[in-house]
N, C-alpha and C. Protein backbone atom coordinates (compact mmCIF):
# COMPACT_ATOMS: atom_id res chain seq x y z
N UNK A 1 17.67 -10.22 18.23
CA UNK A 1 17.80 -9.04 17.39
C UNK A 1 17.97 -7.80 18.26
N UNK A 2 18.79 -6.81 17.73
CA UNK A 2 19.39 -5.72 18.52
C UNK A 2 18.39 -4.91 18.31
N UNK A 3 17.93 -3.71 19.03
CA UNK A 3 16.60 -2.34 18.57
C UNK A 3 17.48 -1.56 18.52
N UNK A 4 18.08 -0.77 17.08
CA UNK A 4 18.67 -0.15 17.37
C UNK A 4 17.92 1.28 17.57
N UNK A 5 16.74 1.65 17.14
CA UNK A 5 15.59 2.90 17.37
C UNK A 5 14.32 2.35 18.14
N UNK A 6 13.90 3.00 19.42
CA UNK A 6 12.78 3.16 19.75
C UNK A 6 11.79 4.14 19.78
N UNK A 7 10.64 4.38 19.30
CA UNK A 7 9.96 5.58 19.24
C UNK A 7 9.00 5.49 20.07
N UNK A 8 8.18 6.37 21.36
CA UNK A 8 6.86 5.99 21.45
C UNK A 8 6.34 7.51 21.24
N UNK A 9 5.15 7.41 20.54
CA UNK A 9 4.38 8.13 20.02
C UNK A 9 3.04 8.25 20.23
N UNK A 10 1.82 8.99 21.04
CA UNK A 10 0.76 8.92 21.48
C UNK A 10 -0.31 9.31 20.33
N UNK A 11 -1.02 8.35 19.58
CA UNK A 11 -1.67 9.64 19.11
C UNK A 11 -3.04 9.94 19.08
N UNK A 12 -3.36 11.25 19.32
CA UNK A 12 -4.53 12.13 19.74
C UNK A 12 -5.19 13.10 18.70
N UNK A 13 -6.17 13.62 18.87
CA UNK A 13 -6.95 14.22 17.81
C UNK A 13 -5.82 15.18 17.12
N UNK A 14 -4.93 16.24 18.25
CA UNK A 14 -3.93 16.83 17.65
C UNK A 14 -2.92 16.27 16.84
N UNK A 15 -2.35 15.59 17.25
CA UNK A 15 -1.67 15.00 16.37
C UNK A 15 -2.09 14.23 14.65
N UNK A 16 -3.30 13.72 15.18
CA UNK A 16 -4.19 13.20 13.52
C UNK A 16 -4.01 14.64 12.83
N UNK A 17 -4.88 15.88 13.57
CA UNK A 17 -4.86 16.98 12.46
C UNK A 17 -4.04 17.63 12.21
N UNK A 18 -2.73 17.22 12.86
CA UNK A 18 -1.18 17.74 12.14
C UNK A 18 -1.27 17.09 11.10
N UNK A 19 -0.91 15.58 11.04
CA UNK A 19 -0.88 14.92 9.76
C UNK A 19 -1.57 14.95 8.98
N UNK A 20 -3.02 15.13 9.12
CA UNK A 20 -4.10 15.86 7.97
C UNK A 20 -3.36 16.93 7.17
N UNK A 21 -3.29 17.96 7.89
CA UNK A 21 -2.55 19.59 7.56
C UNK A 21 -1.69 19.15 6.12
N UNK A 22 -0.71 18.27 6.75
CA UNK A 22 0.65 18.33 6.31
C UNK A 22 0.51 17.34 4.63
N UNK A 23 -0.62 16.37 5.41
CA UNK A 23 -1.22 15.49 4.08
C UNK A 23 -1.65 16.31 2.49
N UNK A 24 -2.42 17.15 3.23
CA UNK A 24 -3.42 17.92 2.32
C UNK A 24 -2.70 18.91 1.98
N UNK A 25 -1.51 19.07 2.78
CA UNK A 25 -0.74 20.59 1.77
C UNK A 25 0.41 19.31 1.11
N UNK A 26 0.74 18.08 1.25
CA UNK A 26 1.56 17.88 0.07
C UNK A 26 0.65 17.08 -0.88
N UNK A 27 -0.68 16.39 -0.94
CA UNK A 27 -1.28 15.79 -2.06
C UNK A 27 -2.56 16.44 -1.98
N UNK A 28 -2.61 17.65 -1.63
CA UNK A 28 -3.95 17.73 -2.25
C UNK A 28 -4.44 18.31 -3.76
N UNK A 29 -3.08 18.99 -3.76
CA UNK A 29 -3.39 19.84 -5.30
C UNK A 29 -3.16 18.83 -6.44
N UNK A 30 -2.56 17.92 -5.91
CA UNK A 30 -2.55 16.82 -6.66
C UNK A 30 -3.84 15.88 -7.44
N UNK A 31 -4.36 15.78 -5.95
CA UNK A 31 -6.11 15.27 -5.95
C UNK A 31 -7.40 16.00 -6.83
N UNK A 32 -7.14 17.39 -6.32
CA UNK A 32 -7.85 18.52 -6.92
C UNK A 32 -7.76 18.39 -8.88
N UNK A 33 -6.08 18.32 -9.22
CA UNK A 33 -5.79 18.16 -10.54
C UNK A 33 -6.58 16.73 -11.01
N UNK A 34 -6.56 16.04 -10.13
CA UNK A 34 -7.29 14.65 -11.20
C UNK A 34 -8.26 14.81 -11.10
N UNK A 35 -9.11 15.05 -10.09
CA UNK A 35 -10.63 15.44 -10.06
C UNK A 35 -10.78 16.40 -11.33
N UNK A 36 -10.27 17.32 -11.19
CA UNK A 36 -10.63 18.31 -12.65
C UNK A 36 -10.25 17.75 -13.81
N UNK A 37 -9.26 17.07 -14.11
CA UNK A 37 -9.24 16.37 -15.09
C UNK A 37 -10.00 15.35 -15.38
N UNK A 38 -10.57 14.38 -14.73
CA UNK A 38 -11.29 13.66 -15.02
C UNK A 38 -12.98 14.45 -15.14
N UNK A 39 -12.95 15.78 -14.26
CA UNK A 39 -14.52 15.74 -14.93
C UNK A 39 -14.33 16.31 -16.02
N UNK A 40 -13.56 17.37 -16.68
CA UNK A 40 -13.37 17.85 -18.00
C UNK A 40 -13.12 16.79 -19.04
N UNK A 41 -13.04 15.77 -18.87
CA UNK A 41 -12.93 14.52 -19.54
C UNK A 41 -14.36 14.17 -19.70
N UNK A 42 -15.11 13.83 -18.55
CA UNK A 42 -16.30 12.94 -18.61
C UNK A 42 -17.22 14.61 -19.31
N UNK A 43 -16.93 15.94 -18.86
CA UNK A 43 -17.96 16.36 -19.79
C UNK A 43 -17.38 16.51 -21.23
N UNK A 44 -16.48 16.80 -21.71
CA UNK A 44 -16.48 16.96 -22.65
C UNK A 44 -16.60 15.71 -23.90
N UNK A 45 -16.53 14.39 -23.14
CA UNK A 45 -17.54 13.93 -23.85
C UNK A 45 -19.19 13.90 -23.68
N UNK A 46 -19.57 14.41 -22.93
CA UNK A 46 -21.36 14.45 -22.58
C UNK A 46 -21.21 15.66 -23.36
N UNK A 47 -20.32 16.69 -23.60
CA UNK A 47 -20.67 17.81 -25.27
C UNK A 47 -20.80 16.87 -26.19
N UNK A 48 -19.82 15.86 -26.46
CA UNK A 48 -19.93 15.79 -27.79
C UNK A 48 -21.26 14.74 -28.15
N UNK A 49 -21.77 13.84 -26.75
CA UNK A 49 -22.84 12.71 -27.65
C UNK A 49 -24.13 13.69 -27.55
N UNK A 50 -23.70 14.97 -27.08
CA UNK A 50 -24.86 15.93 -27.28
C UNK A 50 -24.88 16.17 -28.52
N UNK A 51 -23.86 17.28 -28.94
CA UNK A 51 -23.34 16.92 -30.83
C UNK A 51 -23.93 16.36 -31.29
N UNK A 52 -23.44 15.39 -31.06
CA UNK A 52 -24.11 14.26 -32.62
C UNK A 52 -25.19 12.99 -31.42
N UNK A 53 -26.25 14.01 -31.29
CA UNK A 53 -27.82 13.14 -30.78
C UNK A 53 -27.59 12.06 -29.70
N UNK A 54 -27.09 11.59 -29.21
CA UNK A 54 -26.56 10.57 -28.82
C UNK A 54 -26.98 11.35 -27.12
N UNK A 55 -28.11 11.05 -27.13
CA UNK A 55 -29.33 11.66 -25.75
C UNK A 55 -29.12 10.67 -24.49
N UNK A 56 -28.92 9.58 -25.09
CA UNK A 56 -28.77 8.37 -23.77
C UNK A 56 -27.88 8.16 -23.28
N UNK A 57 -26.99 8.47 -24.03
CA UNK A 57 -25.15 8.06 -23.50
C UNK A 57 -24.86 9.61 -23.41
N UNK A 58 -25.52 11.25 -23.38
CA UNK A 58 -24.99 11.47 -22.35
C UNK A 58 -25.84 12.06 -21.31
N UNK A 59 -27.08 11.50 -21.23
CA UNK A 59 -27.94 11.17 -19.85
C UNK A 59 -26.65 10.50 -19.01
N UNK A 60 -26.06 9.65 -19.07
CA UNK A 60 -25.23 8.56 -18.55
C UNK A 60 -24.31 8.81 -18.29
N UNK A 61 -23.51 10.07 -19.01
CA UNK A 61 -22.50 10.75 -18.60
C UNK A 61 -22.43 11.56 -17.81
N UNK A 62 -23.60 12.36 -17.84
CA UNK A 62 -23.56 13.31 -16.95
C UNK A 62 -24.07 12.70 -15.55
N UNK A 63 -25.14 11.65 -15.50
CA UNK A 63 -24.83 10.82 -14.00
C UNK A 63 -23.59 10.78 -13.55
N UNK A 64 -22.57 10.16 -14.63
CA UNK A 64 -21.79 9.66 -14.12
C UNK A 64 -20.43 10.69 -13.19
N UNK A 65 -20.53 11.72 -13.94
CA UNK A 65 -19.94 12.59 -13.57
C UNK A 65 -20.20 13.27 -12.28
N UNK A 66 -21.97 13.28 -12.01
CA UNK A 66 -22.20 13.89 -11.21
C UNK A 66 -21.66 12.61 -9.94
N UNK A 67 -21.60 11.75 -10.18
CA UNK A 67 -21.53 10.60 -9.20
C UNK A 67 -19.89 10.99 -8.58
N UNK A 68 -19.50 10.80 -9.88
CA UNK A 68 -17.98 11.02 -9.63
C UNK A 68 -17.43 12.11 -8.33
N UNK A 69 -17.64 13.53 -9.16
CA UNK A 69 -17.94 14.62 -7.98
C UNK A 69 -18.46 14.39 -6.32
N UNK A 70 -19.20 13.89 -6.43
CA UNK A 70 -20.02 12.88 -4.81
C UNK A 70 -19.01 12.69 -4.05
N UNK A 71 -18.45 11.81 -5.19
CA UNK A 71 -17.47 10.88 -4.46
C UNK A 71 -16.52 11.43 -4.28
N UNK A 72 -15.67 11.69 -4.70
CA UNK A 72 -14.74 12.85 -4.93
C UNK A 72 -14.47 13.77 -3.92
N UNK A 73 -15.99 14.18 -3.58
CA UNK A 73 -15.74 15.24 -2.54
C UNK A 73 -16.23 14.63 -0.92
N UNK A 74 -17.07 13.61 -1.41
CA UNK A 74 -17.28 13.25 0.60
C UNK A 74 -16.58 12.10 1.13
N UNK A 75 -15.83 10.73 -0.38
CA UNK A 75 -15.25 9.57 0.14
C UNK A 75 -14.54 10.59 1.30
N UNK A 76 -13.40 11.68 1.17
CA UNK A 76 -12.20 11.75 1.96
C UNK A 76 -12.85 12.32 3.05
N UNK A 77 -14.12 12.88 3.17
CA UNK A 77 -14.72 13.50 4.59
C UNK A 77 -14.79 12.16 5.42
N UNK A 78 -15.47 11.45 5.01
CA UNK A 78 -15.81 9.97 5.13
C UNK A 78 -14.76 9.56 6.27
N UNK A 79 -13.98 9.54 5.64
CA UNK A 79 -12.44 8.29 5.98
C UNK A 79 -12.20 9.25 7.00
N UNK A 80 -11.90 10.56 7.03
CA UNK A 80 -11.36 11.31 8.10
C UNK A 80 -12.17 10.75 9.39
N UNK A 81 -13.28 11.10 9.16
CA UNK A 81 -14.36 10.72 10.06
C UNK A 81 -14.58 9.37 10.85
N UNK A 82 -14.24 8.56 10.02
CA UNK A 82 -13.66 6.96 10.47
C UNK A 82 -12.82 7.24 11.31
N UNK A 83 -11.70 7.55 10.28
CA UNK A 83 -10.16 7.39 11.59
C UNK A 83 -10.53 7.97 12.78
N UNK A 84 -11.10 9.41 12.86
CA UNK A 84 -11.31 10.12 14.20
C UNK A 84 -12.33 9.22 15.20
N UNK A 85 -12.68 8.22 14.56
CA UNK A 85 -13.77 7.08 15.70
C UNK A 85 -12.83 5.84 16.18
N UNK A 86 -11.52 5.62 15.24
CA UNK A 86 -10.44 4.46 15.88
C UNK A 86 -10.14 4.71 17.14
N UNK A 87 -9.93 3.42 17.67
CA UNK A 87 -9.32 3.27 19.04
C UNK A 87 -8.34 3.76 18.75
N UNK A 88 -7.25 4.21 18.15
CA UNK A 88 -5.67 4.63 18.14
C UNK A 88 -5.89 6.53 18.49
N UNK A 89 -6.78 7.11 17.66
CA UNK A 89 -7.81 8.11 18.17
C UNK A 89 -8.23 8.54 19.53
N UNK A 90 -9.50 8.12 19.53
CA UNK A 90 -10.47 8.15 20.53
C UNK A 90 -9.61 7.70 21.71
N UNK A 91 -9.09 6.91 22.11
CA UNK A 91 -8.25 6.53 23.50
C UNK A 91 -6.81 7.13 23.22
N UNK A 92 -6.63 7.59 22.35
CA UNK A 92 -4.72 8.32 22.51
C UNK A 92 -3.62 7.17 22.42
N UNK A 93 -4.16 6.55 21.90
CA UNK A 93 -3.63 4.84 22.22
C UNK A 93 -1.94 5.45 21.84
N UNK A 94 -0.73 5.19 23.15
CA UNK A 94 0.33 5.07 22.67
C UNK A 94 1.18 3.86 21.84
N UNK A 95 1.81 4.15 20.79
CA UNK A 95 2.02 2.82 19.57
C UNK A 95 3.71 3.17 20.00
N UNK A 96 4.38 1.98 20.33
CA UNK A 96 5.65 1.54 20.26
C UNK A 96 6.53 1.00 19.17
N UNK A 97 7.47 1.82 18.23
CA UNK A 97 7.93 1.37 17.13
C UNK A 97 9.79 1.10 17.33
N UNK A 98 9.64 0.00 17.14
CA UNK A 98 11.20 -0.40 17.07
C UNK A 98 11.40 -0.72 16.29
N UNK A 99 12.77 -0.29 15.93
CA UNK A 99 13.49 -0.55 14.50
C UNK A 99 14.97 -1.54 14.84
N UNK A 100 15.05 -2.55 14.13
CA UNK A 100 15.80 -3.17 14.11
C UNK A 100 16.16 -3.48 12.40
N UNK A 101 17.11 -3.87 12.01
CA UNK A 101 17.75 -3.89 10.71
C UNK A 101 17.39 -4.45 9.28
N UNK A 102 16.50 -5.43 9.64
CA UNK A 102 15.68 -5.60 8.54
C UNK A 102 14.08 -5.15 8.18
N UNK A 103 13.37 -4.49 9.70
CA UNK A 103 12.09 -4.53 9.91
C UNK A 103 12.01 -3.78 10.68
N UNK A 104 10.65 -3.35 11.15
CA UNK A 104 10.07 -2.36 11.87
C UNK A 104 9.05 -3.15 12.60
N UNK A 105 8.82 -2.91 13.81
CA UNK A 105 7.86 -3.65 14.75
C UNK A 105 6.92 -2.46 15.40
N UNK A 106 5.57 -2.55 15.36
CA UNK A 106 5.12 -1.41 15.26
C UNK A 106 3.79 -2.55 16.59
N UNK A 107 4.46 -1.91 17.58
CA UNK A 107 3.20 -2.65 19.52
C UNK A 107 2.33 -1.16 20.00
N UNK A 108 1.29 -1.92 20.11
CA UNK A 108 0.88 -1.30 20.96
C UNK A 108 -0.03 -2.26 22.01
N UNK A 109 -0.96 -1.97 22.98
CA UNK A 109 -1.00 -3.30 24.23
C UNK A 109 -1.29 -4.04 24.13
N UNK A 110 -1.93 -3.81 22.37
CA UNK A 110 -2.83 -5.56 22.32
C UNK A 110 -2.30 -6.33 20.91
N UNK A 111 -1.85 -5.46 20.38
CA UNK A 111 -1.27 -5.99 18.79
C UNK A 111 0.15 -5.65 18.37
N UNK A 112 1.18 -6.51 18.10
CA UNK A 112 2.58 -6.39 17.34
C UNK A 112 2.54 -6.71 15.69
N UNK A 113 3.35 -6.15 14.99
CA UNK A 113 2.67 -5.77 13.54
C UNK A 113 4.20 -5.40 13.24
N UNK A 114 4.57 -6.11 12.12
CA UNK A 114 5.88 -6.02 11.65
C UNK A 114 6.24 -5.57 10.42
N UNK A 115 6.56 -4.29 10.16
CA UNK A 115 6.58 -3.84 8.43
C UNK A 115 8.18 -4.04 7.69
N UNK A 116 8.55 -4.81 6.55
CA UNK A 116 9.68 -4.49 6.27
C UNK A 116 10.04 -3.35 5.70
N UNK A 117 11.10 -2.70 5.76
CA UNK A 117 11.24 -1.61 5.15
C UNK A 117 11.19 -1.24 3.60
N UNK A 118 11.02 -2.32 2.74
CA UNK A 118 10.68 -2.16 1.20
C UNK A 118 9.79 -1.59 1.19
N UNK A 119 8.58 -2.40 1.89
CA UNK A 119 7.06 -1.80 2.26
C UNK A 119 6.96 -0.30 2.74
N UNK A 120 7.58 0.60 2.92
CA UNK A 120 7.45 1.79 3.07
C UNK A 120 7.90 2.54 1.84
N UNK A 121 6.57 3.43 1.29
CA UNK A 121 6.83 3.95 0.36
C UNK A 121 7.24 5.42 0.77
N UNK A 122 6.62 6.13 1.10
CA UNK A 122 7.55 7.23 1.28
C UNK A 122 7.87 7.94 2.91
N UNK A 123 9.01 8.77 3.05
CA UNK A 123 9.06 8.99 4.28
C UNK A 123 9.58 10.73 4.47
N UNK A 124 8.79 11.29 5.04
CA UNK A 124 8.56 12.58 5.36
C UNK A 124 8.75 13.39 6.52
N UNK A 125 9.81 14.12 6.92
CA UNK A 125 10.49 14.40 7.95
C UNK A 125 9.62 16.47 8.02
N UNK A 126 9.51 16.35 9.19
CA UNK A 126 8.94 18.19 9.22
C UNK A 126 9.61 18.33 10.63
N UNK A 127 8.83 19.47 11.01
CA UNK A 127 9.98 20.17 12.32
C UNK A 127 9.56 19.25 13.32
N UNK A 128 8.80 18.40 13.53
CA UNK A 128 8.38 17.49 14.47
C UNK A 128 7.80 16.30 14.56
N UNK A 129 7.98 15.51 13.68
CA UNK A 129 7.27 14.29 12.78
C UNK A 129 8.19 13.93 11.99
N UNK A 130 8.16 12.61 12.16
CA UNK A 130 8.55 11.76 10.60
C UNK A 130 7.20 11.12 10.06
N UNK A 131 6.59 10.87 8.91
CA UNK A 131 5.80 10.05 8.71
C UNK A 131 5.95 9.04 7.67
N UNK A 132 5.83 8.08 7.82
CA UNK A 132 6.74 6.88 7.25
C UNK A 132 5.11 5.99 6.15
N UNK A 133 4.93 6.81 5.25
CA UNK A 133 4.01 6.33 4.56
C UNK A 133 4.12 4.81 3.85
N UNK A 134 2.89 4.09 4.20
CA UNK A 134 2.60 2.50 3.53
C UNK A 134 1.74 2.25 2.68
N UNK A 135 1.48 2.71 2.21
CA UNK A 135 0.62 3.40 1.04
C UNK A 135 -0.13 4.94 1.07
N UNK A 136 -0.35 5.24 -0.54
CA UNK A 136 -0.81 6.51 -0.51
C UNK A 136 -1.60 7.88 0.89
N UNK A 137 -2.61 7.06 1.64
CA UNK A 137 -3.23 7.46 2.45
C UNK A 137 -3.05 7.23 3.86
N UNK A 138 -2.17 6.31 4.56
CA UNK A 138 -1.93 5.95 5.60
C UNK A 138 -0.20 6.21 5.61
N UNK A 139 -0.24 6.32 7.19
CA UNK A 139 1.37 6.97 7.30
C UNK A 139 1.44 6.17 9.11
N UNK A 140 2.60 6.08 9.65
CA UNK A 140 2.99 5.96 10.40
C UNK A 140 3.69 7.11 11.18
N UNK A 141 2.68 7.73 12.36
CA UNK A 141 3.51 8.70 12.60
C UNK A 141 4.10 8.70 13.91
N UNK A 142 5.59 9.71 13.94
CA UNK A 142 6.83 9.19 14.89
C UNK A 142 7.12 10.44 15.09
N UNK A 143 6.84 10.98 16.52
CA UNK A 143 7.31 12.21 16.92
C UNK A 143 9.09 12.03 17.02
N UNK A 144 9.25 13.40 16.77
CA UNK A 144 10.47 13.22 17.08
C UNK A 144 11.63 13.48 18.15
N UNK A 145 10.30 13.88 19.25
CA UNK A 145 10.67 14.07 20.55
C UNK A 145 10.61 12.96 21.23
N UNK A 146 10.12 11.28 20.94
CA UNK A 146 9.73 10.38 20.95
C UNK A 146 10.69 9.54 20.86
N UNK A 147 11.56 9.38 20.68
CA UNK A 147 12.56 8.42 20.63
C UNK A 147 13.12 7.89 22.12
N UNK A 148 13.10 6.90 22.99
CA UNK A 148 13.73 6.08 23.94
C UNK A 148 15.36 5.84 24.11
N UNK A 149 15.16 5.00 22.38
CA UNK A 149 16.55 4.58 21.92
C UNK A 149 17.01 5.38 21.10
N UNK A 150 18.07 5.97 20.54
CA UNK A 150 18.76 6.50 19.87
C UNK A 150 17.98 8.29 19.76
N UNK A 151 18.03 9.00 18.67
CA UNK A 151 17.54 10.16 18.53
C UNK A 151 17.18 10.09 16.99
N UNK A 152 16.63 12.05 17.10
CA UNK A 152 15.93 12.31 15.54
C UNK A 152 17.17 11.86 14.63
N UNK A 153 18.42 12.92 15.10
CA UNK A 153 18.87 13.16 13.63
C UNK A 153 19.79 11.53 13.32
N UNK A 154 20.20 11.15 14.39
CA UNK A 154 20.75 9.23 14.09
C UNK A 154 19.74 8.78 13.16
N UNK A 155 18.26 8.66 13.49
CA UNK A 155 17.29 7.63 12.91
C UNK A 155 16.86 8.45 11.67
N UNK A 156 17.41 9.85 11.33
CA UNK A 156 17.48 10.31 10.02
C UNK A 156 18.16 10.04 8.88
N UNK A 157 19.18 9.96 9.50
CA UNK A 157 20.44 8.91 8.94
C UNK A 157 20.51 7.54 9.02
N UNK A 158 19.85 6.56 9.56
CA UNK A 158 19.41 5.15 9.65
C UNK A 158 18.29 4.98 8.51
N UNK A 159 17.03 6.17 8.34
CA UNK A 159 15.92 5.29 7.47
C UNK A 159 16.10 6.04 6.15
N UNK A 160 17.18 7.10 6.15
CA UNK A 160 17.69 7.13 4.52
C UNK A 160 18.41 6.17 4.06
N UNK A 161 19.45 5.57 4.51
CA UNK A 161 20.24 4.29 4.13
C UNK A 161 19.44 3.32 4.35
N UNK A 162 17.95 2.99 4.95
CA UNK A 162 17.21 2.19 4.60
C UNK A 162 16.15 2.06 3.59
N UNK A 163 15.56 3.21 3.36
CA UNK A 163 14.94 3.80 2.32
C UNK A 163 15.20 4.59 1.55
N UNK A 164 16.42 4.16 0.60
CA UNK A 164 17.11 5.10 0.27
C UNK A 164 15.60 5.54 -1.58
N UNK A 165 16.09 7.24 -1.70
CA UNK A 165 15.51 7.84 -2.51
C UNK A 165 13.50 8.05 -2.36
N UNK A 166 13.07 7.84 -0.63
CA UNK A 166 12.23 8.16 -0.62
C UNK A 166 11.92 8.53 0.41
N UNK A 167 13.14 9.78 1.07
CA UNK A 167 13.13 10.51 2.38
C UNK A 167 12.88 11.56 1.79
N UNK A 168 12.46 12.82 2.35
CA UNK A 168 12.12 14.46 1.63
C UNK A 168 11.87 14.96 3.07
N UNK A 169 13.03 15.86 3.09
CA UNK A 169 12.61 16.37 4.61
C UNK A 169 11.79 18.11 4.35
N UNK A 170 10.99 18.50 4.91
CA UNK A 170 10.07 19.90 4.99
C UNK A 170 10.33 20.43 6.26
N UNK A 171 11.87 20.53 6.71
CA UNK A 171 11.61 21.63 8.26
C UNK A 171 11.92 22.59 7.29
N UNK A 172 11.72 23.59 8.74
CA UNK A 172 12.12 25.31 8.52
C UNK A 172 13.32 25.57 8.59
């Protein structure tokens, strides 16, 4: 198989809290909206089994709500806090991504890991990053000073005709 893109990409605390930044300014207001919607949901039924007597179910609601909120607000402290303790983190671990035509091979010194490109849901281009999201919360990120084989704007034009209708580029 031919590579026709190589990327290597180091990544370090800076780089995680770019992609944080960039995370949280495109889904967070998003997050924020369901959180508020769902607690204006869970209270406004704990009004109404207030209404009409119903004392136990919304004892239960309003736990639940308060639980909700908890969660809501420290799961994502949580996870940040994780990732910043990964070896990919903590050691700067550089990750080697080659692209060849049906798949993506994603090395680094101790593990090779092969994504097809269906499996990438969305992909996000800024003045210095691509990030090649695999589900909602995790992304693959690819400087774009980083390339070996080929360049940015080629492999811009390679993973739109591979992913086509879920590129969105945000430079200046």
């Amino acid at each position: 198989m031919k590579v026709l893109f190589k990327n290597r990409t180091r990544y370090t605390k800076e780089v995680y809290d770019i992609f944080l930044q960039f995370h949280n300014k495109k889904y967070g207001s998003s997050y924020i909206f369901y959180t508020a919607f769902v607690t204006l949901l869970i209270f406004f039924c704990f009004g109404m089994n207030l209404k009409y007597h119903n004392y136990s179910i919304a004892i239960l609601l309003f736990v639940a709500m308060i639980i909700f909120l908890y969660w809501r607000f420290t799961h994502p402290k949580e996870e940040v806090k994780k990732e910043l303790k990964t070896d990919a983190i903590v050691q700067e671990k550089e990750f080697q991504f080659r692209f060849f035509e049906k798949a993506i091979e994603i090395l680094d010194k101790a593990n090779v890991s092969r994504v097809r490109y269906f499996k990438i849901k969305h992909i996000y281009e800024t003045d210095d990053y691509f990030y090649l999201y695999i589900d909602k919360n995790h992304a693959f990120l690819l400087e774009k000073n980083g390339f070996v084989i080929g360049n940015s704007s080629d492999f811009k034009v390679f993973i739109k005709h591979k992913c086509p209708f879920r590129f969105k580029s945000y430079c200046d």
